[in-house]
Protein backbone atom coordinates (compact mmCIF):
# COMPACT_ATOMS: atom_id res chain seq x y z
CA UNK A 1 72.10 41.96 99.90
CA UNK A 2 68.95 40.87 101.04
CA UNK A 3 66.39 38.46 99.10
CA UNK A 4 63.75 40.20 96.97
CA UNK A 5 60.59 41.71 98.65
CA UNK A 6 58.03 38.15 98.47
CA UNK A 7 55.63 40.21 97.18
CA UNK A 8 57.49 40.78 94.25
CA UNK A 9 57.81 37.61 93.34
CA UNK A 10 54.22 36.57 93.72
CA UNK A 11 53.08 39.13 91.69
CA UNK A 12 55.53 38.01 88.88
CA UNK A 13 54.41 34.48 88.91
CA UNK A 14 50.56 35.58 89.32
CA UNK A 15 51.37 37.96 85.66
CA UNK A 16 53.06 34.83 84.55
CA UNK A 17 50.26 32.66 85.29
CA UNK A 18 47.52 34.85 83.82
CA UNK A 19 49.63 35.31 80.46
CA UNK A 20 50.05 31.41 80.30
CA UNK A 21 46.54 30.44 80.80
CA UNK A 22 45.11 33.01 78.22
CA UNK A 23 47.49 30.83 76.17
CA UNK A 24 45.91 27.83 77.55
CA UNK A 25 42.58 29.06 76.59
CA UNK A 26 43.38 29.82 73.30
CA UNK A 27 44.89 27.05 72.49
CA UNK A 28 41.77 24.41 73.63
CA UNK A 29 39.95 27.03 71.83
CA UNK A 30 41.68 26.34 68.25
CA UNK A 31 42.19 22.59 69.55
CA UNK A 32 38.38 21.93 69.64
CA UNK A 33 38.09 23.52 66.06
CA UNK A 34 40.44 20.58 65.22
CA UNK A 35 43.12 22.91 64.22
CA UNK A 36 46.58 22.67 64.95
CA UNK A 37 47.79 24.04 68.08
CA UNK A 38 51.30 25.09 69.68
CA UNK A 39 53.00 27.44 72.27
CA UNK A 40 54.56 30.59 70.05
CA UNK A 41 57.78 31.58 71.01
CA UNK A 42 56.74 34.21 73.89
CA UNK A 43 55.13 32.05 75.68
CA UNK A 44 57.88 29.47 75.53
CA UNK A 45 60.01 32.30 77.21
CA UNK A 46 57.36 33.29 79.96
CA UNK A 47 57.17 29.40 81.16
CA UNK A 48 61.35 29.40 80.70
CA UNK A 49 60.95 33.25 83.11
CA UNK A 50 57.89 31.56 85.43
CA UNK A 51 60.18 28.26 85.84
CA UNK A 52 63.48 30.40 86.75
CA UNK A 53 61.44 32.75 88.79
CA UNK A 54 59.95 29.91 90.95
CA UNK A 55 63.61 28.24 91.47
CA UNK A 56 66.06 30.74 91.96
CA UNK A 57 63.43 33.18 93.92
CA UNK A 58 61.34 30.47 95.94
CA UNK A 59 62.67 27.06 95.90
CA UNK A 60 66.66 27.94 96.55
CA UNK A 61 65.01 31.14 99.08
CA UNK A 62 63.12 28.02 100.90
CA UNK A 63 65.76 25.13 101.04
CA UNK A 64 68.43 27.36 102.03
CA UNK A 65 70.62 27.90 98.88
CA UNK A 66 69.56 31.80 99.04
CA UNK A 67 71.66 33.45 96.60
CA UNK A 68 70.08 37.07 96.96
CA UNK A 69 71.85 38.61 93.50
CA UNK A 70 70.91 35.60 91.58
CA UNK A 71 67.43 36.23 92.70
CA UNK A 72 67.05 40.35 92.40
CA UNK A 73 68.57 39.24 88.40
CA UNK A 74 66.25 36.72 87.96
CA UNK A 75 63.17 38.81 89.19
CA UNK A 76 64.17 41.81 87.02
CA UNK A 77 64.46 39.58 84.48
CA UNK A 78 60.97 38.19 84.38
CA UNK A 79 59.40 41.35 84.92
CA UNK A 80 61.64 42.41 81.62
CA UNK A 81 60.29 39.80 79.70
CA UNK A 82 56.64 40.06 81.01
CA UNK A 83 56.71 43.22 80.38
CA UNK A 84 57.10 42.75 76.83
CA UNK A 85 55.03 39.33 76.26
CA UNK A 86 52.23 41.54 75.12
CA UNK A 87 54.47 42.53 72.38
CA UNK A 88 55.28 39.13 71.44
CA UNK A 89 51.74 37.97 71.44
CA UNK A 90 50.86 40.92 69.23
CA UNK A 91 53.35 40.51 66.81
CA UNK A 92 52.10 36.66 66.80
CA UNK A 93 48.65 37.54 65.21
CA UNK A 94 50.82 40.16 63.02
CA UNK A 95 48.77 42.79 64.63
CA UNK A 96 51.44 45.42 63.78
CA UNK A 97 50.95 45.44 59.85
CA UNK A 98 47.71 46.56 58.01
CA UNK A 99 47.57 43.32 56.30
CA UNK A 100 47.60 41.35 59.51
CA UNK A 101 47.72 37.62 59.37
CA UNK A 102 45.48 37.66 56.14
CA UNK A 103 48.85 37.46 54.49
CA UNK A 104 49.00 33.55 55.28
CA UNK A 105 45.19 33.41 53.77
CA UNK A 106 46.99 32.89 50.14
CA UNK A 107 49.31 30.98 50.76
CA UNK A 108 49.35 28.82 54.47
CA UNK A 109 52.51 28.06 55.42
CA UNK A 110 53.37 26.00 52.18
CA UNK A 111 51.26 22.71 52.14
CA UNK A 112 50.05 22.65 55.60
CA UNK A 113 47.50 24.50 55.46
CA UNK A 114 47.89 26.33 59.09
CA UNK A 115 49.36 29.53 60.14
CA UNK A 116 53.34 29.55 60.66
CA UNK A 117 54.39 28.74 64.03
CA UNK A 118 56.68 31.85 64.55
CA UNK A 119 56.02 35.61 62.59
CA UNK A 120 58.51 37.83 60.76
CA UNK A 121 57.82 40.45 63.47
CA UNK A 122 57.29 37.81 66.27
CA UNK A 123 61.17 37.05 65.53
CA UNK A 124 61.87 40.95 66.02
CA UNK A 125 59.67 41.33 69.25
CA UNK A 126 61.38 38.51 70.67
CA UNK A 127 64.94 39.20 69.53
CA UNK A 128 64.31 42.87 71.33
CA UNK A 129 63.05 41.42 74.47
CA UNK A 130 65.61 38.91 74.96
CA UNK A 131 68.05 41.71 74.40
CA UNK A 132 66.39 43.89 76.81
CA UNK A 133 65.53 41.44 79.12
CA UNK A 134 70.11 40.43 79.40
CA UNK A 135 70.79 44.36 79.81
CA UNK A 136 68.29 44.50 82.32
CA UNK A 137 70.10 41.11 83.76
CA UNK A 138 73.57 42.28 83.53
CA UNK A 139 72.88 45.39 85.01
CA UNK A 140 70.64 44.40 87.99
CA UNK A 141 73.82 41.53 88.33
CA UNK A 142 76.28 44.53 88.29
CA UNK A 143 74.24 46.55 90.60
């Protein structure tokens, strides 16, 4: 089996890039407005996908420790779970209920006075995509 098409793997890191510093923007953004800031969960897992991505399908590739069915897993999986990070940041702002994230407007987070750092249907989006993400992985490894 040979190693994935390079191209595919730049793109991936590029989409993993972008999606990370919108993050990074949006976090200075609340920073300067002395608010609390934090990574939400689906970014967490796109730096944990950019990280594996740039191991197992550049630096092991370029050292010699080329394992090509590690690699095609580990590239399906981070275009699995890029492929849903929209979904993830969505259901971060709660922008999948009517009532959005005015919910937390009565009562923030008990005595803190800030948003929650993980969503009721962040937890879903991210349970599904994790899910999705290890078929995906078992079946590209099974392929």
């Amino acid at each position: 089996m040979p190693m994935p098409q390079q191209s595919l793997v730049t793109a991936l890191v590029a989409l993993q890039f972008v999606a990370f510093g919108w993050r990074l923007n949006r976090e200075i953004t609340v920073g300067d407005d002395l608010r609390r800031t934090w990574l939400p969960l689906p970014d967490c897992l796109n730096l944990l996908g950019l990280l594996a991505v740039v191991l197992f399908c550049v630096v092991m590739p370029m050292t010699g420790g080329a394992h090509p069915r590690l690699a095609y897993t580990t590239l399906s999986v981070g275009y699995t779970l890029i492929a849903f990070h929209p979904f993830g940041e969505a259901a971060h702002y709660r922008l999948f209920s009517k009532a959005g994230r005015s919910v937390y407007l009565n009562h923030l987070n008990g005595t803190s006075g800030d948003y929650p750092w993980i969503t009721d249907q962040e937890v879903i989006s991210v349970i599904l995509s994790v899910i999705l993400a290890s078929v995906v992985g078992c079946y590209t490894w099974h392929a």
